[in-house]
PDB file of N, CA and C in Angstrom:
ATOM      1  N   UNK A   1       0.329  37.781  34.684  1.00  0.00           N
ATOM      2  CA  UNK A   1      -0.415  38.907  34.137  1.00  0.00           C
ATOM      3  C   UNK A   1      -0.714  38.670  32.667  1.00  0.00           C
ATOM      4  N   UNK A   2      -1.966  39.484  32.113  1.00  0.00           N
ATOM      5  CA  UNK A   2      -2.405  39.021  31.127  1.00  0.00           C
ATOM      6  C   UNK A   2      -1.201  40.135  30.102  1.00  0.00           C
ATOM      7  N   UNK A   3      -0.524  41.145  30.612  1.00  0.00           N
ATOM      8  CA  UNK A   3       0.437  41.538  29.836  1.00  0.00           C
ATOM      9  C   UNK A   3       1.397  41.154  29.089  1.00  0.00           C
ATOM     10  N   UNK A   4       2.122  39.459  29.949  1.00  0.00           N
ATOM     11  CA  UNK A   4       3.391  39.322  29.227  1.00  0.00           C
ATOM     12  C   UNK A   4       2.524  38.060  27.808  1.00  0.00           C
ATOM     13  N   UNK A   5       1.285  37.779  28.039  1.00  0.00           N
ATOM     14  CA  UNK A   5       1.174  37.027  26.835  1.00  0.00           C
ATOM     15  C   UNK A   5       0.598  37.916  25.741  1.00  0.00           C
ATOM     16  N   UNK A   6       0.873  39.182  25.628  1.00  0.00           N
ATOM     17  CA  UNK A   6       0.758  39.856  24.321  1.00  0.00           C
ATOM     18  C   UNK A   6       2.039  40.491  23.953  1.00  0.00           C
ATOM     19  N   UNK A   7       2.907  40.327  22.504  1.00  0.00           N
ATOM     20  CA  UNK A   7       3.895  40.808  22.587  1.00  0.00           C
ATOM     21  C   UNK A   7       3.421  42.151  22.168  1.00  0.00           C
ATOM     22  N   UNK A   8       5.060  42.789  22.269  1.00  0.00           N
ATOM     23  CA  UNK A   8       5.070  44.622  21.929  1.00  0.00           C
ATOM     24  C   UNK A   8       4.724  44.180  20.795  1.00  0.00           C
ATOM     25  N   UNK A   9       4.444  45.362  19.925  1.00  0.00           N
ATOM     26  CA  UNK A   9       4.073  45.679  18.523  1.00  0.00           C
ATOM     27  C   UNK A   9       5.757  45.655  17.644  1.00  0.00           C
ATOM     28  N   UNK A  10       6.868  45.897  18.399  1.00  0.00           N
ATOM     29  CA  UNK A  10       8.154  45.810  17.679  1.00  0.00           C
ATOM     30  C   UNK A  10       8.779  44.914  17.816  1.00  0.00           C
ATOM     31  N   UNK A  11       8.084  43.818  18.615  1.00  0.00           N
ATOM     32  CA  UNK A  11       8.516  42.513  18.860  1.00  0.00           C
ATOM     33  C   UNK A  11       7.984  41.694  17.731  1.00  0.00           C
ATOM     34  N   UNK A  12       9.415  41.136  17.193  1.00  0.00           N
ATOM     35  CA  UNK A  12       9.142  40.361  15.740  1.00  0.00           C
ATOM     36  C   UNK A  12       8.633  38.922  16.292  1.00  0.00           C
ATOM     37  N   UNK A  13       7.837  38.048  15.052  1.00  0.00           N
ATOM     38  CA  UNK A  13       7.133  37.289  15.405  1.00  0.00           C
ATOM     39  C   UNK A  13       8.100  35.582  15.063  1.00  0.00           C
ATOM     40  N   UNK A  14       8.383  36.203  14.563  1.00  0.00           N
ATOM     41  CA  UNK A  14       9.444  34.560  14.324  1.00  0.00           C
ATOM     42  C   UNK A  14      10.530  34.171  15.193  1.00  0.00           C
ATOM     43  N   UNK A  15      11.020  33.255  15.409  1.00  0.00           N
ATOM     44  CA  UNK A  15      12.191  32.556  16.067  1.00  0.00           C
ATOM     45  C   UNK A  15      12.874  32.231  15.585  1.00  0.00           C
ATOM     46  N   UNK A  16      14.262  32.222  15.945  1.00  0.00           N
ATOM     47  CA  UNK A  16      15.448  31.410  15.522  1.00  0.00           C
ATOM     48  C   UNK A  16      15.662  30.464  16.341  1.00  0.00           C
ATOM     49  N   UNK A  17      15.903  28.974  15.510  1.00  0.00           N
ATOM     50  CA  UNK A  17      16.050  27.662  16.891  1.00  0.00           C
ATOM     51  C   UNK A  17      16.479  27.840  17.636  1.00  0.00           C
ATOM     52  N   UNK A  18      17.764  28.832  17.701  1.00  0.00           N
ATOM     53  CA  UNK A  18      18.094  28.339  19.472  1.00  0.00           C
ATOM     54  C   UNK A  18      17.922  29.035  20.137  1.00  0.00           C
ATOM     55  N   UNK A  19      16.511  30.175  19.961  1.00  0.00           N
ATOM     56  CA  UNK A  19      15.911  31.030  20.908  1.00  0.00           C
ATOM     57  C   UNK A  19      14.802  29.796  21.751  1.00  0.00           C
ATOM     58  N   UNK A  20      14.550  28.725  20.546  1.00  0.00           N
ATOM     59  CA  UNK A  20      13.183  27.908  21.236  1.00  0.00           C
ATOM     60  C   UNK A  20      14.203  27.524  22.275  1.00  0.00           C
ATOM     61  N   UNK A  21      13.102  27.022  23.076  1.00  0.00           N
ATOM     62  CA  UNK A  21      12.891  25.604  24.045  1.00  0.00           C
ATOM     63  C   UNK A  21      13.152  24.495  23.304  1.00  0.00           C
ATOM     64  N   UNK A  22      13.678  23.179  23.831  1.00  0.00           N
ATOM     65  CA  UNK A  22      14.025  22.060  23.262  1.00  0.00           C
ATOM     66  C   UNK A  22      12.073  21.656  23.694  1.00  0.00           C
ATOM     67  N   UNK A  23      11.743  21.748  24.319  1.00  0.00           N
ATOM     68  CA  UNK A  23      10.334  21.317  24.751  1.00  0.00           C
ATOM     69  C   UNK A  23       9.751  21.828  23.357  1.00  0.00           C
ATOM     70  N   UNK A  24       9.667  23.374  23.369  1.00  0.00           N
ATOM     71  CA  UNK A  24       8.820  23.844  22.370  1.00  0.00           C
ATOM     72  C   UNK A  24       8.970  22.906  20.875  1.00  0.00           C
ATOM     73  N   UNK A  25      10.328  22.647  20.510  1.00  0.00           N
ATOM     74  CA  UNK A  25      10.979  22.260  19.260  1.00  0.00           C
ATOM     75  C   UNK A  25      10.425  20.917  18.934  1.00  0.00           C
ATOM     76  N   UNK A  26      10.021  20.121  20.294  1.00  0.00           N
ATOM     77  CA  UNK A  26       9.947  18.887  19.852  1.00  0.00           C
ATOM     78  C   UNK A  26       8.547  19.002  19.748  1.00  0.00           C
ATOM     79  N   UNK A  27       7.543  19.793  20.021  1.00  0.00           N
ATOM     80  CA  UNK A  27       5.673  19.934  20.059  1.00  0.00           C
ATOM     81  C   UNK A  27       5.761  20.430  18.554  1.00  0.00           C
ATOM     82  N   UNK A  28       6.872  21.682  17.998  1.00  0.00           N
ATOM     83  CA  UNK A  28       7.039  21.815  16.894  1.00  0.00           C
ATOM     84  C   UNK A  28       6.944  20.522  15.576  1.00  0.00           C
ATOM     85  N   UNK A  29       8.197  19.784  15.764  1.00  0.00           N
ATOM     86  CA  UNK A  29       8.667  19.161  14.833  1.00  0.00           C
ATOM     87  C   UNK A  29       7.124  17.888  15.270  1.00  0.00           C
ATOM     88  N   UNK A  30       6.363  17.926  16.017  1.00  0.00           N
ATOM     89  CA  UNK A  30       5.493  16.689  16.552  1.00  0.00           C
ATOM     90  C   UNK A  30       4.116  17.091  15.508  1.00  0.00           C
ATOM     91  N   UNK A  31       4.362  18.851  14.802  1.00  0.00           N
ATOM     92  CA  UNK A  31       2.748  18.977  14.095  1.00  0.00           C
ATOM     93  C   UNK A  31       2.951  18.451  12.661  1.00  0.00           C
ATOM     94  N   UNK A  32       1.843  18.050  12.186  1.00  0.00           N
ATOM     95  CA  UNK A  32       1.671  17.700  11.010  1.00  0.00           C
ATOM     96  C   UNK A  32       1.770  18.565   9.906  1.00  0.00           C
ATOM     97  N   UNK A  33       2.509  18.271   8.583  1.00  0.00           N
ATOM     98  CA  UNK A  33       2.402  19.423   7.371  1.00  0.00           C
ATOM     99  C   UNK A  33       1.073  19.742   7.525  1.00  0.00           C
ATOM    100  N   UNK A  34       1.117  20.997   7.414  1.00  0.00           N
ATOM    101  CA  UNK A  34      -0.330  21.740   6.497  1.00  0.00           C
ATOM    102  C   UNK A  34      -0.620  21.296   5.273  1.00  0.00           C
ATOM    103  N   UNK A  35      -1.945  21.110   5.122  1.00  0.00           N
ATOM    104  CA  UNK A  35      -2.341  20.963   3.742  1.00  0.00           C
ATOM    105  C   UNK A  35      -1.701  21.830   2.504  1.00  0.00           C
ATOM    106  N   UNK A  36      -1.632  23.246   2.593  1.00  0.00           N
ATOM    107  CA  UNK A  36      -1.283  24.074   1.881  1.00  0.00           C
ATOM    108  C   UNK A  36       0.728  23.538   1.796  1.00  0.00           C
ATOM    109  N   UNK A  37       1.311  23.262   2.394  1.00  0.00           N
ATOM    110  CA  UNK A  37       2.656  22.762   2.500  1.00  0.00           C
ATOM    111  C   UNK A  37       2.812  21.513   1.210  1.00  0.00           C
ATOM    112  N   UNK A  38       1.585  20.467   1.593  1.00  0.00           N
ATOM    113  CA  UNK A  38       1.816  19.260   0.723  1.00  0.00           C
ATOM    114  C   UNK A  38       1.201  19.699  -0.871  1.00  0.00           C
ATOM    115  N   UNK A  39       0.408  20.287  -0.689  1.00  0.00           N
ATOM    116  CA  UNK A  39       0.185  20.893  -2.026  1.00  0.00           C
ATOM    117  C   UNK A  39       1.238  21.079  -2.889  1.00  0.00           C
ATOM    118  N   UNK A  40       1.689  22.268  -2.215  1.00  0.00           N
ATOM    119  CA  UNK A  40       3.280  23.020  -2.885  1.00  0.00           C
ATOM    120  C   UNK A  40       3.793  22.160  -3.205  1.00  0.00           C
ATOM    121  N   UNK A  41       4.202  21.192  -2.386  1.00  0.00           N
ATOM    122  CA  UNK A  41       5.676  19.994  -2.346  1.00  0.00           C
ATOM    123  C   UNK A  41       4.963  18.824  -3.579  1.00  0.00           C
ATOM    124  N   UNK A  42       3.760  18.662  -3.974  1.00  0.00           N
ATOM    125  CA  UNK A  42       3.142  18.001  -4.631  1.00  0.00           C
ATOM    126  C   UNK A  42       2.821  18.967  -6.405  1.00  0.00           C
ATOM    127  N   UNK A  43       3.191  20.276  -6.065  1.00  0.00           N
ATOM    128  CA  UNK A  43       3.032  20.642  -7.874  1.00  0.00           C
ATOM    129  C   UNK A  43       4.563  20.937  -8.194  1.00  0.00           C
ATOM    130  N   UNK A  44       5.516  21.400  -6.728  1.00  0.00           N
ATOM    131  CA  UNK A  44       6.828  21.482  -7.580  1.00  0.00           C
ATOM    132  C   UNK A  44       7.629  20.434  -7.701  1.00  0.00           C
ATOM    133  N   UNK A  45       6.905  19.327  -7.551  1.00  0.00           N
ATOM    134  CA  UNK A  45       7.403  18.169  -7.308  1.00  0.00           C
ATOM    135  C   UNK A  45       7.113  17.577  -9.282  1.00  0.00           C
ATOM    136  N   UNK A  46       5.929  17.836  -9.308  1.00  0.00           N
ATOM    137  CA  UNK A  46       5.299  17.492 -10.510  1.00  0.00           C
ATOM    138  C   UNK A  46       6.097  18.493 -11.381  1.00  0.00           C
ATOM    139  N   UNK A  47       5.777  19.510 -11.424  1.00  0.00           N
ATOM    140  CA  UNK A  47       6.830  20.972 -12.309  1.00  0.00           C
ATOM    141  C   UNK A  47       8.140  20.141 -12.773  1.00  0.00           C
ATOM    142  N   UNK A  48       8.657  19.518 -11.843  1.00  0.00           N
ATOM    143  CA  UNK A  48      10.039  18.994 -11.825  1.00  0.00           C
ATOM    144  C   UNK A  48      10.132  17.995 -12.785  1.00  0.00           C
ATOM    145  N   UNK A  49       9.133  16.843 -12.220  1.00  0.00           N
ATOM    146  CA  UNK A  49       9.291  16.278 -12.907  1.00  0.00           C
ATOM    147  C   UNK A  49       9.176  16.245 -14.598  1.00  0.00           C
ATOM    148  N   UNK A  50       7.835  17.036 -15.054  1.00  0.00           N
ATOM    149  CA  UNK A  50       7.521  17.995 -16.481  1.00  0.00           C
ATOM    150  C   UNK A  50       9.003  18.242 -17.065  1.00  0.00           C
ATOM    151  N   UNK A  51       9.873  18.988 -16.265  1.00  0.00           N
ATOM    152  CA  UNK A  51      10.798  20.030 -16.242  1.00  0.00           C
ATOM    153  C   UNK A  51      12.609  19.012 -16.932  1.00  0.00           C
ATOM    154  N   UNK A  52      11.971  17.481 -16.145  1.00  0.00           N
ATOM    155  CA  UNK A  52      13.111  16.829 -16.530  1.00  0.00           C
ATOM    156  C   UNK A  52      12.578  16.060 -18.249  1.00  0.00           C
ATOM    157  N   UNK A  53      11.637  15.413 -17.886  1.00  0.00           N
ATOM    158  CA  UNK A  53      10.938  14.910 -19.048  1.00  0.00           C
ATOM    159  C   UNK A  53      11.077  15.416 -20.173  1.00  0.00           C
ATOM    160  N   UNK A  54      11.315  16.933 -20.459  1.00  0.00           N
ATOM    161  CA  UNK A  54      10.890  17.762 -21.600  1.00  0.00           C
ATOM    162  C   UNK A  54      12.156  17.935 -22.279  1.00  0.00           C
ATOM    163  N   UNK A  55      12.964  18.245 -20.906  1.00  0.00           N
ATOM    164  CA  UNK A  55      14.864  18.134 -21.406  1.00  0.00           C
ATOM    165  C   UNK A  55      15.186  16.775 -22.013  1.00  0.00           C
ATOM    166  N   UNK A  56      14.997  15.862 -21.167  1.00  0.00           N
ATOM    167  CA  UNK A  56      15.489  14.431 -21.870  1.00  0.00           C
ATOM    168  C   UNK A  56      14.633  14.546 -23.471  1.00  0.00           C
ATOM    169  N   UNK A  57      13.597  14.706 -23.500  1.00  0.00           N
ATOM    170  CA  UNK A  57      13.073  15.272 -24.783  1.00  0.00           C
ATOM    171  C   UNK A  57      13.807  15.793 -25.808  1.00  0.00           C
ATOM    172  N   UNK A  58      14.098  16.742 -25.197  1.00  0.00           N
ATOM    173  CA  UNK A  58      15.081  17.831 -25.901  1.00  0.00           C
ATOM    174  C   UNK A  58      16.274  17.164 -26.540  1.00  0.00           C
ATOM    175  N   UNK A  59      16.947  16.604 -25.442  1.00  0.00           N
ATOM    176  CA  UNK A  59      18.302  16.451 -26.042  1.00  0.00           C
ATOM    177  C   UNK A  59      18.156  15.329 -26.516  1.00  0.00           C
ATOM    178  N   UNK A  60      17.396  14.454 -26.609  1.00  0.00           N
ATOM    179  CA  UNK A  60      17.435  12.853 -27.387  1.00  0.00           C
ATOM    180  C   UNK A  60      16.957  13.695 -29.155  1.00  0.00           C
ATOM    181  N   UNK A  61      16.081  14.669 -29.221  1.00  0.00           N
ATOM    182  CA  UNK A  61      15.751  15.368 -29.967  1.00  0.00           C
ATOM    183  C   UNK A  61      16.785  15.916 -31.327  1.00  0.00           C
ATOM    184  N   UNK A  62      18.052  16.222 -30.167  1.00  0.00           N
ATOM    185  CA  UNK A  62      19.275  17.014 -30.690  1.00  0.00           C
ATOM    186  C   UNK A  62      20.295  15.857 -31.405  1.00  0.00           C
ATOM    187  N   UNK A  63      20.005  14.897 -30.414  1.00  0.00           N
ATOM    188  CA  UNK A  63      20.970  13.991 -30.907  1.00  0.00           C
ATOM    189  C   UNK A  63      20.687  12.824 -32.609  1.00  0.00           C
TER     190      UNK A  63
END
Protein backbone atom coordinates (compact mmCIF):
# COMPACT_ATOMS: atom_id res chain seq x y z
CA UNK A 1 0.00 0.00 0.00
CA UNK A 2 0.92 3.37 -0.92
CA UNK A 3 0.32 4.15 2.97
CA UNK A 4 3.24 2.54 4.67
CA UNK A 5 5.73 4.59 2.33
CA UNK A 6 4.63 7.90 3.86
CA UNK A 7 5.61 8.32 7.41
CA UNK A 8 3.18 9.79 10.29
CA UNK A 9 3.81 13.41 10.75
CA UNK A 10 5.25 12.39 14.52
CA UNK A 11 7.42 10.02 13.06
CA UNK A 12 10.95 11.50 13.41
CA UNK A 13 13.06 11.48 10.39
CA UNK A 14 16.47 10.35 11.42
CA UNK A 15 17.94 6.98 12.46
CA UNK A 16 20.05 5.58 14.88
CA UNK A 17 22.54 2.79 13.38
CA UNK A 18 21.22 0.05 14.80
CA UNK A 19 17.70 0.83 13.77
CA UNK A 20 19.31 0.56 9.95
CA UNK A 21 19.65 -2.48 7.98
CA UNK A 22 23.24 -3.67 7.56
CA UNK A 23 22.06 -3.57 3.68
CA UNK A 24 20.83 -0.02 4.10
CA UNK A 25 24.31 1.01 6.02
CA UNK A 26 26.46 -0.31 3.47
CA UNK A 27 24.33 1.77 0.22
CA UNK A 28 24.82 4.48 3.02
CA UNK A 29 28.48 4.46 3.74
CA UNK A 30 28.73 3.49 -0.52
CA UNK A 31 27.39 7.56 -1.25
CA UNK A 32 29.73 10.07 -1.98
CA UNK A 33 30.41 13.38 0.31
CA UNK A 34 28.23 16.15 -0.78
CA UNK A 35 29.74 18.99 -2.18
CA UNK A 36 28.47 21.23 0.58
CA UNK A 37 30.29 18.52 3.23
CA UNK A 38 33.82 19.02 1.38
CA UNK A 39 33.47 22.60 1.39
CA UNK A 40 33.03 22.77 5.21
CA UNK A 41 35.87 20.15 5.78
CA UNK A 42 37.97 22.37 3.28
CA UNK A 43 37.47 26.07 5.17
CA UNK A 44 37.68 24.50 8.73
CA UNK A 45 40.38 22.78 7.68
CA UNK A 46 42.01 26.06 6.36
CA UNK A 47 40.54 28.19 9.68
CA UNK A 48 42.77 25.66 11.43
CA UNK A 49 45.33 25.85 9.84
CA UNK A 50 45.30 30.19 9.97
CA UNK A 51 44.42 29.34 13.64
CA UNK A 52 47.80 27.37 14.26
CA UNK A 53 50.06 29.65 12.16
CA UNK A 54 49.06 32.84 14.02
CA UNK A 55 49.74 31.10 17.56
CA UNK A 56 53.16 29.82 16.55
CA UNK A 57 53.32 33.57 15.57
CA UNK A 58 52.37 34.58 18.72
CA UNK A 59 54.44 32.79 20.90
CA UNK A 60 57.82 32.91 18.88
CA UNK A 61 56.65 36.70 19.20
CA UNK A 62 56.66 36.39 23.14
CA UNK A 63 59.69 34.69 23.30
Amino acid sequence: MFVDLIPPPHEREWRHPAEISAEHRILFAAEPPSRRLKVAALVVGACSLIAAIATALFITALG
